[in-house]
Structures are given as C-alpha cells and as structure tokens.
PDB file of N, CA and C in Angstrom:
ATOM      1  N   UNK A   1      20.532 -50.330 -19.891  1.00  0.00           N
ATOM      2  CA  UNK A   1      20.035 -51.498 -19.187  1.00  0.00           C
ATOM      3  C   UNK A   1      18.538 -51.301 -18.949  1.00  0.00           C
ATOM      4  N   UNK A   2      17.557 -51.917 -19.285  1.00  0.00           N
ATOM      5  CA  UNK A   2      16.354 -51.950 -19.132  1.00  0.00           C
ATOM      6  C   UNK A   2      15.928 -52.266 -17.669  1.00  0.00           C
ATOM      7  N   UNK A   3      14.585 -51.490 -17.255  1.00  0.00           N
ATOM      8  CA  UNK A   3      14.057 -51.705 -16.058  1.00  0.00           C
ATOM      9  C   UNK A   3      14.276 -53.389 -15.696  1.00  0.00           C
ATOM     10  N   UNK A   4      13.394 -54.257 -16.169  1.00  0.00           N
ATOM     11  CA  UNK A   4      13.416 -55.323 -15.948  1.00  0.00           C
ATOM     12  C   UNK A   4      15.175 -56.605 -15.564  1.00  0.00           C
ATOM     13  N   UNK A   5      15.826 -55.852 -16.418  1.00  0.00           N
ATOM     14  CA  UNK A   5      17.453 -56.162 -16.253  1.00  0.00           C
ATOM     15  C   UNK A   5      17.676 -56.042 -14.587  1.00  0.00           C
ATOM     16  N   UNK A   6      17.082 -54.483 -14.596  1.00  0.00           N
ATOM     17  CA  UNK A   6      17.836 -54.275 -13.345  1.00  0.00           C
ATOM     18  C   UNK A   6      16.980 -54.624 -11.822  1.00  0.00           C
ATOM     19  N   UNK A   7      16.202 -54.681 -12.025  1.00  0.00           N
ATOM     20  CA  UNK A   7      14.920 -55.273 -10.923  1.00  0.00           C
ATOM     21  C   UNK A   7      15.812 -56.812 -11.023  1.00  0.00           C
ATOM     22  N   UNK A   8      15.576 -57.785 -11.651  1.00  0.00           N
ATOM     23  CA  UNK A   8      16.586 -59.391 -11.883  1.00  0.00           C
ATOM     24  C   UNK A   8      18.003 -59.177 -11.431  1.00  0.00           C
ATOM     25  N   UNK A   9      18.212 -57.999 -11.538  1.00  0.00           N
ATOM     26  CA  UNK A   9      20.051 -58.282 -10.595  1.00  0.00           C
ATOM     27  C   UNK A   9      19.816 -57.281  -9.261  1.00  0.00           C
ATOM     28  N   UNK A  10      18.995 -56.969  -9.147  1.00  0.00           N
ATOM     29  CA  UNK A  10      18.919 -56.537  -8.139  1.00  0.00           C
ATOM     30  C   UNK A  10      17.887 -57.995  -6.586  1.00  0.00           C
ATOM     31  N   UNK A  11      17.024 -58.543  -7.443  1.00  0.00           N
ATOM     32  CA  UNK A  11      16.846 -59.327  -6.704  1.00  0.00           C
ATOM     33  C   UNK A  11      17.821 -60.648  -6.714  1.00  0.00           C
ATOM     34  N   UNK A  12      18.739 -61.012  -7.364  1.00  0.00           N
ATOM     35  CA  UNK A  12      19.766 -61.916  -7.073  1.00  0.00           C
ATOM     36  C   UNK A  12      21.264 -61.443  -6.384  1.00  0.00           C
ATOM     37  N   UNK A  13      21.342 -59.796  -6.054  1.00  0.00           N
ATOM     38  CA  UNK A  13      21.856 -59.386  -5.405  1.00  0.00           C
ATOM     39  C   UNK A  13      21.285 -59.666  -3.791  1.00  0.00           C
ATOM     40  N   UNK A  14      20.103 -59.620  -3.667  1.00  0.00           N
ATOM     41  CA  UNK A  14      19.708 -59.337  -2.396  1.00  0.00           C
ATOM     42  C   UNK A  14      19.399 -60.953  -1.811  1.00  0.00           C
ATOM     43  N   UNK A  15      19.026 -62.044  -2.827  1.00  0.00           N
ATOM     44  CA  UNK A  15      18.909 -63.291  -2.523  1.00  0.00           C
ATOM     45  C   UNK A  15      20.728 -63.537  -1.999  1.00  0.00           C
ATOM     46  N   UNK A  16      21.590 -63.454  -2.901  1.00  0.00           N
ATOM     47  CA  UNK A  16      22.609 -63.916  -2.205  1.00  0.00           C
ATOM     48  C   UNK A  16      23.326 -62.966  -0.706  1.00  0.00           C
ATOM     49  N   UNK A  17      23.289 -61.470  -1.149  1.00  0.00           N
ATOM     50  CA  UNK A  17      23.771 -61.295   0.443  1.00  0.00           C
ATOM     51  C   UNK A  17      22.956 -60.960   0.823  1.00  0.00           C
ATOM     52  N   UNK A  18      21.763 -61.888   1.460  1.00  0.00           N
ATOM     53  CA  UNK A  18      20.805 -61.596   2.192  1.00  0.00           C
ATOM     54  C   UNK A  18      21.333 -62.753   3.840  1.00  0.00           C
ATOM     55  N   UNK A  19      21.986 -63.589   3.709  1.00  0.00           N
ATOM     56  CA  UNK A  19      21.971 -64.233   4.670  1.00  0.00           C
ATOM     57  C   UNK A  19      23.242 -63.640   5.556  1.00  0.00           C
ATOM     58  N   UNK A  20      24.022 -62.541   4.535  1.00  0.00           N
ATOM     59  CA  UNK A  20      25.514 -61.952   5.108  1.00  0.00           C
ATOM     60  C   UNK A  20      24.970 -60.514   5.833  1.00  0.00           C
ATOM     61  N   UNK A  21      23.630 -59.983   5.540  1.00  0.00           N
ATOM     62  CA  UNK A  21      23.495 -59.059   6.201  1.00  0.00           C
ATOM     63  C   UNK A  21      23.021 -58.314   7.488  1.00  0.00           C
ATOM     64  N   UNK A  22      22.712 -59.347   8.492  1.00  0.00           N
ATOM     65  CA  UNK A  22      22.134 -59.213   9.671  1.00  0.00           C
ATOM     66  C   UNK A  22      23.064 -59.756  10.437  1.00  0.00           C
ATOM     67  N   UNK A  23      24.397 -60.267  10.044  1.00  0.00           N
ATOM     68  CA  UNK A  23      25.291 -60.907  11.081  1.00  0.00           C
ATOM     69  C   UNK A  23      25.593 -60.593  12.714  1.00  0.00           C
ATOM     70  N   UNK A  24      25.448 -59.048  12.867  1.00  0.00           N
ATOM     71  CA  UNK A  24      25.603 -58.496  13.835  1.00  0.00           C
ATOM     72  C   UNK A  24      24.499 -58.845  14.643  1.00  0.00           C
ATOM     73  N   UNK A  25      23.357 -59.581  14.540  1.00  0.00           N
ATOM     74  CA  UNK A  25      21.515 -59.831  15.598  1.00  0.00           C
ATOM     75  C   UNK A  25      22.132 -61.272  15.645  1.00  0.00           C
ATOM     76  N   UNK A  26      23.379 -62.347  15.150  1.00  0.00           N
ATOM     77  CA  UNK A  26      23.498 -63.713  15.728  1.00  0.00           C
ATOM     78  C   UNK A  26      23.498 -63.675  16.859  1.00  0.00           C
ATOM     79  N   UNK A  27      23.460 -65.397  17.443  1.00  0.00           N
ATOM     80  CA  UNK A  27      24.170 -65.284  18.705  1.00  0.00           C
ATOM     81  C   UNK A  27      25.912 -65.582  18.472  1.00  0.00           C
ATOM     82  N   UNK A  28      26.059 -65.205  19.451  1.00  0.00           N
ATOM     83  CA  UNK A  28      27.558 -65.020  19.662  1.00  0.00           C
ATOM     84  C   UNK A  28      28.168 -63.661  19.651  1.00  0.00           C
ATOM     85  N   UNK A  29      27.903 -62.416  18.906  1.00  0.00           N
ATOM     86  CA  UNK A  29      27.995 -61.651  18.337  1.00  0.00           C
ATOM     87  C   UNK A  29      27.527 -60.409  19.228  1.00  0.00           C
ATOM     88  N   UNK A  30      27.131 -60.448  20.625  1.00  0.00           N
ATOM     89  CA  UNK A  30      27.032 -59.629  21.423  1.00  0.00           C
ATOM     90  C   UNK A  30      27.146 -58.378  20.988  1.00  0.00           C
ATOM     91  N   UNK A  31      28.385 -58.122  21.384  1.00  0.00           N
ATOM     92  CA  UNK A  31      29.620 -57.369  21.505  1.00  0.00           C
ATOM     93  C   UNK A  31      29.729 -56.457  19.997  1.00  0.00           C
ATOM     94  N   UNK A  32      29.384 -56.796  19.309  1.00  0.00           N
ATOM     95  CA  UNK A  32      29.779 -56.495  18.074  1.00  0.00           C
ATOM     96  C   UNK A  32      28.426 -55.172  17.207  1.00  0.00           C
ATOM     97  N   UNK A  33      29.121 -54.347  16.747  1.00  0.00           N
ATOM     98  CA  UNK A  33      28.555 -53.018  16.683  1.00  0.00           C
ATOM     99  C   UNK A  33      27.717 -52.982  15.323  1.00  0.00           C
ATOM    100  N   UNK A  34      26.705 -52.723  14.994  1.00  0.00           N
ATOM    101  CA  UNK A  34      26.033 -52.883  13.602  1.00  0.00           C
ATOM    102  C   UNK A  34      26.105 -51.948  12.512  1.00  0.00           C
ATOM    103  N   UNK A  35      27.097 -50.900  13.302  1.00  0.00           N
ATOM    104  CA  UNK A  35      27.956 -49.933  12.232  1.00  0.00           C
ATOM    105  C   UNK A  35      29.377 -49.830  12.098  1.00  0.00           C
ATOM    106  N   UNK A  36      29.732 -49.703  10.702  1.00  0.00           N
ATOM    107  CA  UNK A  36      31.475 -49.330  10.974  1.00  0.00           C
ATOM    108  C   UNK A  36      32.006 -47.507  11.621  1.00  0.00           C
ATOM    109  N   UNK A  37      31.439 -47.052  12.180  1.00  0.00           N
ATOM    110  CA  UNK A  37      31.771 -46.020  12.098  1.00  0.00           C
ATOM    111  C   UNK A  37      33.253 -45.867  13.405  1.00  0.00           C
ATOM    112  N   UNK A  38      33.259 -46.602  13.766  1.00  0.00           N
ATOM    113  CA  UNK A  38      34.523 -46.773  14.974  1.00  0.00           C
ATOM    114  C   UNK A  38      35.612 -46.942  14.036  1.00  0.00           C
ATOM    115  N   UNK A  39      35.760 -47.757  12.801  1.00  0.00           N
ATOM    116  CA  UNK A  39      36.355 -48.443  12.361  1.00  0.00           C
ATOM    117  C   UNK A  39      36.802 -47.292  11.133  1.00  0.00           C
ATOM    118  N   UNK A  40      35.838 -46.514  10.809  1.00  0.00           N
ATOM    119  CA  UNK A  40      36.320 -45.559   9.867  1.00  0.00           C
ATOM    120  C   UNK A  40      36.595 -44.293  10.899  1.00  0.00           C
ATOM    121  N   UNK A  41      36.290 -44.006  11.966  1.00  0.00           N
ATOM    122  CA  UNK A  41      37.053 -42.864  12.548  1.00  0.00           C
ATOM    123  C   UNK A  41      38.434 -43.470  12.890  1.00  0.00           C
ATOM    124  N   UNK A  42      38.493 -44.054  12.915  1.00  0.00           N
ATOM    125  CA  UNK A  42      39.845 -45.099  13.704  1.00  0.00           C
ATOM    126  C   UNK A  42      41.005 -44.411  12.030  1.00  0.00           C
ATOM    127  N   UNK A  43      40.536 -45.383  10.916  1.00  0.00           N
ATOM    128  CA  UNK A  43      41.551 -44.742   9.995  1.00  0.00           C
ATOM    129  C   UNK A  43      41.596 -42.685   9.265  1.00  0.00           C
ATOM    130  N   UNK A  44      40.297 -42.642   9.711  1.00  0.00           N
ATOM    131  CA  UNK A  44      40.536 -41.073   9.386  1.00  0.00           C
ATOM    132  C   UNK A  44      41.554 -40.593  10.595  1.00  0.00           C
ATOM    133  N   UNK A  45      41.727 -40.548  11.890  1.00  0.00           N
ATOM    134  CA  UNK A  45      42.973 -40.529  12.544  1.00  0.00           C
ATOM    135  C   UNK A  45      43.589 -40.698  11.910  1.00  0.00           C
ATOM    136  N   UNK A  46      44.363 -42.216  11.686  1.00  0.00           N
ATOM    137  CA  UNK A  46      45.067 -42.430  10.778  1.00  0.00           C
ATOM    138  C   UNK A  46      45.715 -41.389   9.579  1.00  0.00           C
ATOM    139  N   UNK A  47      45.063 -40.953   8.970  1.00  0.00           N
ATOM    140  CA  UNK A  47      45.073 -40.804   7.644  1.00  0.00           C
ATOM    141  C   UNK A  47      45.803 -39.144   8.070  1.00  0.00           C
ATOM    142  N   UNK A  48      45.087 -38.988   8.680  1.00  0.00           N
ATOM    143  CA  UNK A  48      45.326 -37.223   9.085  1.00  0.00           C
ATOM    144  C   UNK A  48      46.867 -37.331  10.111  1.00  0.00           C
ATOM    145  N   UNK A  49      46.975 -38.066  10.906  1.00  0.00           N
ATOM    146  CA  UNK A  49      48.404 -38.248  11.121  1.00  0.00           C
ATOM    147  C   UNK A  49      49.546 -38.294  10.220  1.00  0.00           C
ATOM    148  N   UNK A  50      49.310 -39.406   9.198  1.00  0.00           N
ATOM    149  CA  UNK A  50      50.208 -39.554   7.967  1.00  0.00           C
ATOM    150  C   UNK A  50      50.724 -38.113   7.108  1.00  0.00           C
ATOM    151  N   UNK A  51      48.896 -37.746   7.051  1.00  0.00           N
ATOM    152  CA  UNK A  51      49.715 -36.216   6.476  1.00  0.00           C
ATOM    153  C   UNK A  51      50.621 -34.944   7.245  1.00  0.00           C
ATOM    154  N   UNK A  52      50.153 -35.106   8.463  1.00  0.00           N
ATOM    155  CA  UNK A  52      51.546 -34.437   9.926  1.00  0.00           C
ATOM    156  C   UNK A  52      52.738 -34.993   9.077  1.00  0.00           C
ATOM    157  N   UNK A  53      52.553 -36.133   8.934  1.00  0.00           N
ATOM    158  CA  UNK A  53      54.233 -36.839   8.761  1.00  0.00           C
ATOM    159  C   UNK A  53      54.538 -37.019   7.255  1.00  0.00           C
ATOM    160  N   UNK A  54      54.175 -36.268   5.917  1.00  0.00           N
ATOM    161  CA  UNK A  54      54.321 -36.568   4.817  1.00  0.00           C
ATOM    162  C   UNK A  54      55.502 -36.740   4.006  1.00  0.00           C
ATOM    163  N   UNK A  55      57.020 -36.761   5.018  1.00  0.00           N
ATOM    164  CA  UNK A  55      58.013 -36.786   4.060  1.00  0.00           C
ATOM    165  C   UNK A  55      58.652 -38.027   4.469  1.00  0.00           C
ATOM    166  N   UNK A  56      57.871 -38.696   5.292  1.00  0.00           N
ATOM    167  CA  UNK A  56      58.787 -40.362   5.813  1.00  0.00           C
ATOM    168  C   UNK A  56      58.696 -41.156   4.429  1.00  0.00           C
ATOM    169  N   UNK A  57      59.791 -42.153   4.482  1.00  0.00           N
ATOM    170  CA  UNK A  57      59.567 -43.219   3.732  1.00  0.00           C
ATOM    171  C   UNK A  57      58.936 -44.470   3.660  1.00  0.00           C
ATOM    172  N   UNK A  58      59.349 -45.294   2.974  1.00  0.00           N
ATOM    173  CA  UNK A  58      57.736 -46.377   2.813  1.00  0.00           C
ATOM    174  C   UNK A  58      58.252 -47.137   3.963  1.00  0.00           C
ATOM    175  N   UNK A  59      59.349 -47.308   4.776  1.00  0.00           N
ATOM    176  CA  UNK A  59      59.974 -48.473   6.104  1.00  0.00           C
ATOM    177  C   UNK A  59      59.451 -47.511   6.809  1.00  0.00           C
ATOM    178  N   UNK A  60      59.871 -46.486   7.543  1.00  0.00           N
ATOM    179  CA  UNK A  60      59.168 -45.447   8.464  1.00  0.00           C
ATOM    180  C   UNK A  60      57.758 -45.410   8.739  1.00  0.00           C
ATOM    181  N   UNK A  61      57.166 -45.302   7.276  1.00  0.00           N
ATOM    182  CA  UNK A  61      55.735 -45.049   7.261  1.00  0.00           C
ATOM    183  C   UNK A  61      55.420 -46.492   7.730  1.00  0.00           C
ATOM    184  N   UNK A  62      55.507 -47.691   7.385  1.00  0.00           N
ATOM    185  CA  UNK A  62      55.140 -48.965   7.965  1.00  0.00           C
ATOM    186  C   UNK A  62      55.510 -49.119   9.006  1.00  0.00           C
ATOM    187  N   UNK A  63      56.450 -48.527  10.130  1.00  0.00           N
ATOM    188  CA  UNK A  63      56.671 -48.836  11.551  1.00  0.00           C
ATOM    189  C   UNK A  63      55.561 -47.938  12.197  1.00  0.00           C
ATOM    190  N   UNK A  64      55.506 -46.930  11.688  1.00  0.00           N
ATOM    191  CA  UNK A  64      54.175 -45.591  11.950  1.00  0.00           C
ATOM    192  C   UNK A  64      53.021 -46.271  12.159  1.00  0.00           C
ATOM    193  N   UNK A  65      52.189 -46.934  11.208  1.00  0.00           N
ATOM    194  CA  UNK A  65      51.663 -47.425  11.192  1.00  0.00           C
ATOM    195  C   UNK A  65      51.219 -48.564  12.202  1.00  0.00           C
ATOM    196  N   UNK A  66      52.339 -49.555  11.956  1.00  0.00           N
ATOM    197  CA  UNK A  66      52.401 -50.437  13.100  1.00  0.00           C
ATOM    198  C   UNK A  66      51.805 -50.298  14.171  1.00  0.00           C
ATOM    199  N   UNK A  67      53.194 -48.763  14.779  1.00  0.00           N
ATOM    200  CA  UNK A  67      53.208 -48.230  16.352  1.00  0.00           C
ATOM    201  C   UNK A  67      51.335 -47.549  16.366  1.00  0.00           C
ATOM    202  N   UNK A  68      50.703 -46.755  15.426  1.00  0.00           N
ATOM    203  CA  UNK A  68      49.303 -46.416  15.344  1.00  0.00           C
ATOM    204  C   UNK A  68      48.475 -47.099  16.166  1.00  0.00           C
ATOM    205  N   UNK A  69      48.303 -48.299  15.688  1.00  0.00           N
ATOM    206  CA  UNK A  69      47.461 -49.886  15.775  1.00  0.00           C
ATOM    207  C   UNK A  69      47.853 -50.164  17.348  1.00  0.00           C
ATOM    208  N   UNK A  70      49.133 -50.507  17.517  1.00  0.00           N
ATOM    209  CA  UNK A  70      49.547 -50.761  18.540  1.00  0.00           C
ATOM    210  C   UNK A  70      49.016 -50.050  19.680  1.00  0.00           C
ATOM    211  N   UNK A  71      48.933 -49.044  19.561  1.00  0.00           N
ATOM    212  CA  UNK A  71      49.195 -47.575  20.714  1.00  0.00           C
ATOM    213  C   UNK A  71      47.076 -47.921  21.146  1.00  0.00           C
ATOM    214  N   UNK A  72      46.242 -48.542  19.704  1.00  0.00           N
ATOM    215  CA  UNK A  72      44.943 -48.519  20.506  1.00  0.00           C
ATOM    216  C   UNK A  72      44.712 -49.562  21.238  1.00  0.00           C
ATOM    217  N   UNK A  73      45.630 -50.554  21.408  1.00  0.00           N
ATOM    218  CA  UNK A  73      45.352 -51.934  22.100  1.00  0.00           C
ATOM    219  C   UNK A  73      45.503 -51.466  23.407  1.00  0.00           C
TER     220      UNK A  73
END
C-alpha cells in the first residue's frame, strides 16, 4: 500500500469517527468515564473466575455468569 493510499484512509477514517470520539465532554454525559478501564477490569474478574470453575457446563456457566453481573448491581 503506498504512502499516499494510506494518509487518504487514514484521513476518511478520522473524518468519519471524528464526531463519535469525544462523546464522553457532551452534555448529558456527566457521569460517564472517558476510559474503559472499569469495564475491562470488571471482565478480567470475570474471566479469572471462570477459570476457578473450568469444568461447568455451557447452562451452569450462563447462570455463573448471570449471578457475576448481578452480584455488581
């Protein structure tokens, strides 16, 4: 791919999600964190639990799950 290729998709990358990327500075949006990192420690828990429990089945593992989610509300 030639320089010029990629400079042209790179600026029609940034023209279109350019209006999706500051969502978190709206109004309304207080509350709302400008990183995922809650959201990826949240499933690395996750993930590291599952392997504690690696011999359930796929109904088990989906109530697990469930109860997970549940248990942070």
């Amino acid at each position: 791919m030639t320089l010029y290729r990629r400079l042209k998709s790179a600026v029609r990358s940034i023209d279109f999600y350019l209006p999706y990327l500051f969502t978190c500075q709206e109004e309304g949006c207080e509350g709302m964190p400008n990183t995922n990192n809650k959201l990826e420690g949240t499933f690395t828990d996750l993930k590291k639990s599952l392997n504690n429990h690696s011999g359930m089945n796929g109904e088990n593992r989906k109530r697990f799950i469930c109860g997970f989610f549940l248990a942070l509300e």
